[in-house]
Structure formats: structure tokens, C-alpha cells
C-alpha atoms as a PDB file:
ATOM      1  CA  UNK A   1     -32.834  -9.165  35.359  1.00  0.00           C
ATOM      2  CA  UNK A   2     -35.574  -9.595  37.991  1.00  0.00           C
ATOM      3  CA  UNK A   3     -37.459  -6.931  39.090  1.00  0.00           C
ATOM      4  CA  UNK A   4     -40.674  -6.084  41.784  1.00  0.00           C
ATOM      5  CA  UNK A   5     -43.459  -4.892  40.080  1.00  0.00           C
ATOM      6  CA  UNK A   6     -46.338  -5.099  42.462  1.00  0.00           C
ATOM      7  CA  UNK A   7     -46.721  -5.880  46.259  1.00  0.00           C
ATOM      8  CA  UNK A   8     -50.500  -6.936  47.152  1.00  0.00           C
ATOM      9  CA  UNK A   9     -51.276  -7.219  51.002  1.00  0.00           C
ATOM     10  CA  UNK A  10     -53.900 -10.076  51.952  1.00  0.00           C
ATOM     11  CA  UNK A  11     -56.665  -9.942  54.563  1.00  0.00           C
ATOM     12  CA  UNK A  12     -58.019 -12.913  56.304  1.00  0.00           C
ATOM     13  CA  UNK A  13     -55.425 -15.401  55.213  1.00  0.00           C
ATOM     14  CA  UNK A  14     -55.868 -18.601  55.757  1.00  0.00           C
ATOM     15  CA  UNK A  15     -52.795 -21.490  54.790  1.00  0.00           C
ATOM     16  CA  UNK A  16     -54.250 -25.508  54.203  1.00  0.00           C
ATOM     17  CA  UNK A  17     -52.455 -28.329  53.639  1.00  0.00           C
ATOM     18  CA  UNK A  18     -53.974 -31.270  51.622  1.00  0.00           C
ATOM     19  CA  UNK A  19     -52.763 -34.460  53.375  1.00  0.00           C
ATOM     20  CA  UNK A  20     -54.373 -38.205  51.872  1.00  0.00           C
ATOM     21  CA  UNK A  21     -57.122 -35.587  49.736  1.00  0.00           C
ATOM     22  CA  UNK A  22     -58.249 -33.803  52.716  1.00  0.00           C
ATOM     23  CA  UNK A  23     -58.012 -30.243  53.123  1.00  0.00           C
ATOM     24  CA  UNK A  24     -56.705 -29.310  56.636  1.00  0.00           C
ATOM     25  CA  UNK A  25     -56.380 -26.004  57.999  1.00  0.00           C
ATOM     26  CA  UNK A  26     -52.931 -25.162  58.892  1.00  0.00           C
ATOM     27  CA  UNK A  27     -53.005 -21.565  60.100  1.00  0.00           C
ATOM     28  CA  UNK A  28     -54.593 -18.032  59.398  1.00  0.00           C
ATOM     29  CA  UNK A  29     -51.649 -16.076  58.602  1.00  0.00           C
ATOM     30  CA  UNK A  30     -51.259 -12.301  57.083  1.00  0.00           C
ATOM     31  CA  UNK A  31     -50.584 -12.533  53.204  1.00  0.00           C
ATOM     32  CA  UNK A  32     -48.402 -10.817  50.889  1.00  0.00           C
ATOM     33  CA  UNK A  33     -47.907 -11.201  47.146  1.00  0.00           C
ATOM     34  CA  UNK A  34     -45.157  -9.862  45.875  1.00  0.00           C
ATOM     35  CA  UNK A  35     -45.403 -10.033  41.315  1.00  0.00           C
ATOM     36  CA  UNK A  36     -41.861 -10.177  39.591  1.00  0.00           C
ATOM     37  CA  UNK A  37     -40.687  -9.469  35.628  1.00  0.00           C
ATOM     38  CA  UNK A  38     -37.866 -11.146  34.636  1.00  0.00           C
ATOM     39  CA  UNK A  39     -36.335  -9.862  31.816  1.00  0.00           C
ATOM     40  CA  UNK A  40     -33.400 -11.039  29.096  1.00  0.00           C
ATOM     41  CA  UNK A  41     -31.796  -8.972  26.271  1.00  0.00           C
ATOM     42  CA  UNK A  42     -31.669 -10.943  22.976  1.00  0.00           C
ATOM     43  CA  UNK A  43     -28.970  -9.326  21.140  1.00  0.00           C
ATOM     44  CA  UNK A  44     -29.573 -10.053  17.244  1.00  0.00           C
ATOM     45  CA  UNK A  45     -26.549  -9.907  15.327  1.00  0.00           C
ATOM     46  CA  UNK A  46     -26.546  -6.849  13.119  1.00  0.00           C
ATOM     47  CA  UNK A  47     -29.868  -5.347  14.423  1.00  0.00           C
ATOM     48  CA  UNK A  48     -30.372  -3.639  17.936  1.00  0.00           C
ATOM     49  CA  UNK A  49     -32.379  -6.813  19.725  1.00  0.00           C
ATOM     50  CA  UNK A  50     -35.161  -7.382  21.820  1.00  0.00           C
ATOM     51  CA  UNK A  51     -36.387  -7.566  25.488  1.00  0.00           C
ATOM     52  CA  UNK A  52     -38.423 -11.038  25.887  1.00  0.00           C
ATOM     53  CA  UNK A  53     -40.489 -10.555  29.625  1.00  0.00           C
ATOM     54  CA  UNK A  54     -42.052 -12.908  31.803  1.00  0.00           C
ATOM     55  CA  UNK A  55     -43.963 -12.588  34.587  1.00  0.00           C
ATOM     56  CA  UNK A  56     -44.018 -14.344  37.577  1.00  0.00           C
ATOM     57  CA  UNK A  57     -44.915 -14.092  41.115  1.00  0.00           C
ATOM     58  CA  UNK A  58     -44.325 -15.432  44.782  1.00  0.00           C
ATOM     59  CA  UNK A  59     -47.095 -15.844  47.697  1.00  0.00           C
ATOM     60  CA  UNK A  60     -45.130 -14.768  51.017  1.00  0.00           C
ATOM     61  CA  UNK A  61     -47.078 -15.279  53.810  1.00  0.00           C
ATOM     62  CA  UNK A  62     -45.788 -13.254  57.228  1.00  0.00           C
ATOM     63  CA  UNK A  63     -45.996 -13.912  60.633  1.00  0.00           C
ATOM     64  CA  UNK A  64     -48.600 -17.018  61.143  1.00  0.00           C
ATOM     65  CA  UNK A  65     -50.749 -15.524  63.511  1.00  0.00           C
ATOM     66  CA  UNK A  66     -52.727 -18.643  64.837  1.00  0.00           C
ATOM     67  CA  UNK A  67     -51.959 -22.188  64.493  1.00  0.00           C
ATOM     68  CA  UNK A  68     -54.459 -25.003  64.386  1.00  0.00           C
ATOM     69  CA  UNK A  69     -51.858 -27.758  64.916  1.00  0.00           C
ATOM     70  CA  UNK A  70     -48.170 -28.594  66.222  1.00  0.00           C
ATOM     71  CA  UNK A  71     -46.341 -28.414  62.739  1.00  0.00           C
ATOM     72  CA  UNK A  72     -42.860 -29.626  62.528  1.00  0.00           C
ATOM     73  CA  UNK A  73     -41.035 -31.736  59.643  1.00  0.00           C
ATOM     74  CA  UNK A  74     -42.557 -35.260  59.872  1.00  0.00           C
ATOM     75  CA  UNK A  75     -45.961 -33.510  59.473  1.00  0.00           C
ATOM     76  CA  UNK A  76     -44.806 -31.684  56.523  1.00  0.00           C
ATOM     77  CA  UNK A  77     -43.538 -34.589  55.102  1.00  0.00           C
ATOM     78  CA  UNK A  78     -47.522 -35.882  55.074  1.00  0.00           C
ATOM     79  CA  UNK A  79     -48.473 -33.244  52.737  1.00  0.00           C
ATOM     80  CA  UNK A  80     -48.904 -33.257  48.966  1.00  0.00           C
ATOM     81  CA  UNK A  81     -49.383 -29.734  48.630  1.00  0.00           C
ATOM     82  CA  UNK A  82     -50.573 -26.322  50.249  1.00  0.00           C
ATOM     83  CA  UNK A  83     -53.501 -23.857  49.416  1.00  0.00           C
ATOM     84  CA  UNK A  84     -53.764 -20.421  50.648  1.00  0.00           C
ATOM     85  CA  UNK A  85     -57.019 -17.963  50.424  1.00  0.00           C
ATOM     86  CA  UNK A  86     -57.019 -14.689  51.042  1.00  0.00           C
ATOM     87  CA  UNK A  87     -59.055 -11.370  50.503  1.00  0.00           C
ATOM     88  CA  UNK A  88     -57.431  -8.994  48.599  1.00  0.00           C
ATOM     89  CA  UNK A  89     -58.714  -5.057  47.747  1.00  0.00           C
ATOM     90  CA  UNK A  90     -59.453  -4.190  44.422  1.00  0.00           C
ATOM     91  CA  UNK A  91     -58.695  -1.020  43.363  1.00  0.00           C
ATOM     92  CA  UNK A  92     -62.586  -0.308  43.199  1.00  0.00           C
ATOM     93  CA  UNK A  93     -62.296  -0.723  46.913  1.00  0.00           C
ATOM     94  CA  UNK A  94     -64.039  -4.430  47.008  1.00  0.00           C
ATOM     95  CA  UNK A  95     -62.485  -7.616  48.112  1.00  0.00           C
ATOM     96  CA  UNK A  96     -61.685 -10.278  46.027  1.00  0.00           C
ATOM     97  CA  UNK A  97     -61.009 -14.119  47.449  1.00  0.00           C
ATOM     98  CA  UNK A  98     -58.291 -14.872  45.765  1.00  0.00           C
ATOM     99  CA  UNK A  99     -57.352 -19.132  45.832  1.00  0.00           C
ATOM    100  CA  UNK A 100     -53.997 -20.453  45.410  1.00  0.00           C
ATOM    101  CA  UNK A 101     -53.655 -23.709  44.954  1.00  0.00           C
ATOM    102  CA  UNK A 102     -51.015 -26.488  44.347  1.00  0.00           C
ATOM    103  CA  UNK A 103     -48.613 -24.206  45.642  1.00  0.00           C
ATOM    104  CA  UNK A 104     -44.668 -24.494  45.392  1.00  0.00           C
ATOM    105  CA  UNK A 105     -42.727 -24.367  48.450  1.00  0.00           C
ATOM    106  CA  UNK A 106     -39.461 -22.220  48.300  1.00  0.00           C
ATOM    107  CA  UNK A 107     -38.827 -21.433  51.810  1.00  0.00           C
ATOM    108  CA  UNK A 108     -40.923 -22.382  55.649  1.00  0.00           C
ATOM    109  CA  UNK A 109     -40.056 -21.086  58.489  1.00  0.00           C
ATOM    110  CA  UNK A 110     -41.860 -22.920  61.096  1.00  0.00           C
ATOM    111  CA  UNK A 111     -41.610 -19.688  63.540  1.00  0.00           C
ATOM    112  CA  UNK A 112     -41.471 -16.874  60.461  1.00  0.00           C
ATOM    113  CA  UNK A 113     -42.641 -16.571  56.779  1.00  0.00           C
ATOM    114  CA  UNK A 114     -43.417 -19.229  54.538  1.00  0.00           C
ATOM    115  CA  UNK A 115     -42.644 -18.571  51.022  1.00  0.00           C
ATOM    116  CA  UNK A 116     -44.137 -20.087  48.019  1.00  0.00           C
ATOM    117  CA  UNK A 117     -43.845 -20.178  44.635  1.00  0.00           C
ATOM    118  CA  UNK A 118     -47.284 -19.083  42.693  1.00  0.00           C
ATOM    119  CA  UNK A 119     -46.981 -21.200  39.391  1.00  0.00           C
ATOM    120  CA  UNK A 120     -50.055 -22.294  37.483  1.00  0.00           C
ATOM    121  CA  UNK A 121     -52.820 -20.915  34.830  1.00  0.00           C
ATOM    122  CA  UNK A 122     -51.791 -17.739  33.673  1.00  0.00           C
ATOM    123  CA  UNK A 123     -55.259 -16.263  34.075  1.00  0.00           C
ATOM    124  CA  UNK A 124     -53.809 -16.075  37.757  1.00  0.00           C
ATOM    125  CA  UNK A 125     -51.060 -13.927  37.470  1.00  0.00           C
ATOM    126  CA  UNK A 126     -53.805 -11.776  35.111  1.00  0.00           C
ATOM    127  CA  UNK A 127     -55.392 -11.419  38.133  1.00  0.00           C
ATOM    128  CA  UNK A 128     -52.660 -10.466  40.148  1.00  0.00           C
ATOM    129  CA  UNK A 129     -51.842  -7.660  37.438  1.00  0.00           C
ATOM    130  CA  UNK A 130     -55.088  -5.902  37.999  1.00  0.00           C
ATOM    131  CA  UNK A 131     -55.368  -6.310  41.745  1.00  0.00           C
END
């Protein structure tokens, strides 16, 4: 079973591609994390079983507000992977820059969201928890 746990909302989000070890600036886009359990019942035979969680998340990034470049899919196909950074709002009311890198993609939409899949150190999604 999957389930939403947490929805953070980004501030000055900015989306980079890394093309031949350069870091180019794709877009400043608005940023949204959305933090997901999975869960699985382990059924024991002859005792009642056990829930075994996992967190993980996804970095959906809405409505690219400004592009720096024409992107399309040959220039995708130049990339070797995308970083986003973002300010997020601590519940102390200070901003933290948050960096994702060596993101996953799941889904682009050249003229919508771009969704990507936020796999990596653990401390991350840590990070995300107390956000």
C-alpha cells in the first residue's frame, strides 16, 4: 500500500541539467515534494505478522516558469542527469536550500510538470521528514 505522507512546497526553484560535467541551468520552476510510505503485511504463519515500511519520495516540479533554453528530446538525450535546488520553510519559519542531485526521471512534460524520482542517501529523505 502506498500512501502520501507529506507535501513540501519549494521557493526559488531552480532545475539543471549536467551535460559533458557541466552544470547548465535549465529553468526556475515552482517545486513540490510530495514523501510516500509504502507499506506490506508479512503474515507469519501462526502469529499475527508485521508491517515492514519504507519511505520514499518524489520531486514534482510544476509549471516551469522561465526557460533558459529551447528544450526538446535530442537535448535531453545530451544529459546524464538533472539537479534541482530549492528553498524550502522549516517549521521554525527559516529556509533551508535543499539540493537534489542525480535525480531519476519518471515523467517530463516539456509544456507541464516534470516528475522525478528522489533516490539517494537516506539522510535526505531524513530531511524531508522534518521539513
Amino acid at each position: 500500500m502506498q500512501v502520501l505522507i507529506k507535501t513540501l512546497k519549494g521557493e526559488n526553484g531552480e532545475l539543471y541539467a549536467v551535460i559533458d560535467g557541466r552544470r547548465v541551468l535549465l529553468a526556475k520552476c515552482n517545486l513540490r515534494v510530495e514523501v510516500y510510505e509504502h507499506s506490506q503485511k508479512v503474515n507469519i504463519l501462526g502469529a499475527q505478522g508485521y508491517r515492514v515500511k519504507k519511505h520514499n519520495s518524489a520531486l514534482v516540479i510544476c509549471a516551469v516558469t522561465e526557460t533558459t533554453r529551447d528544450v526538446d528530446v535530442d537535448y535531453l538525450q545530451k544529459i546524464s542527469h538533472f539537479e534541482v535546488l530549492g528553498d524550502f520553510q522549516r517549521e521554525d519559519g527559516i529556509f533551508e536550500r535543499v539540493v537534489f542531485d542525480s535525480l531519476s526521471p519518471v515523467d517530463i512534460d516539456l509544456h507541464g510538470n516534470w516528475v522525478f524520482d528522489v533516490s539517494g542517501p537516506a539522510g535526505i529523505m531524513q530531511r524531508l521528514l522534518i521539513l
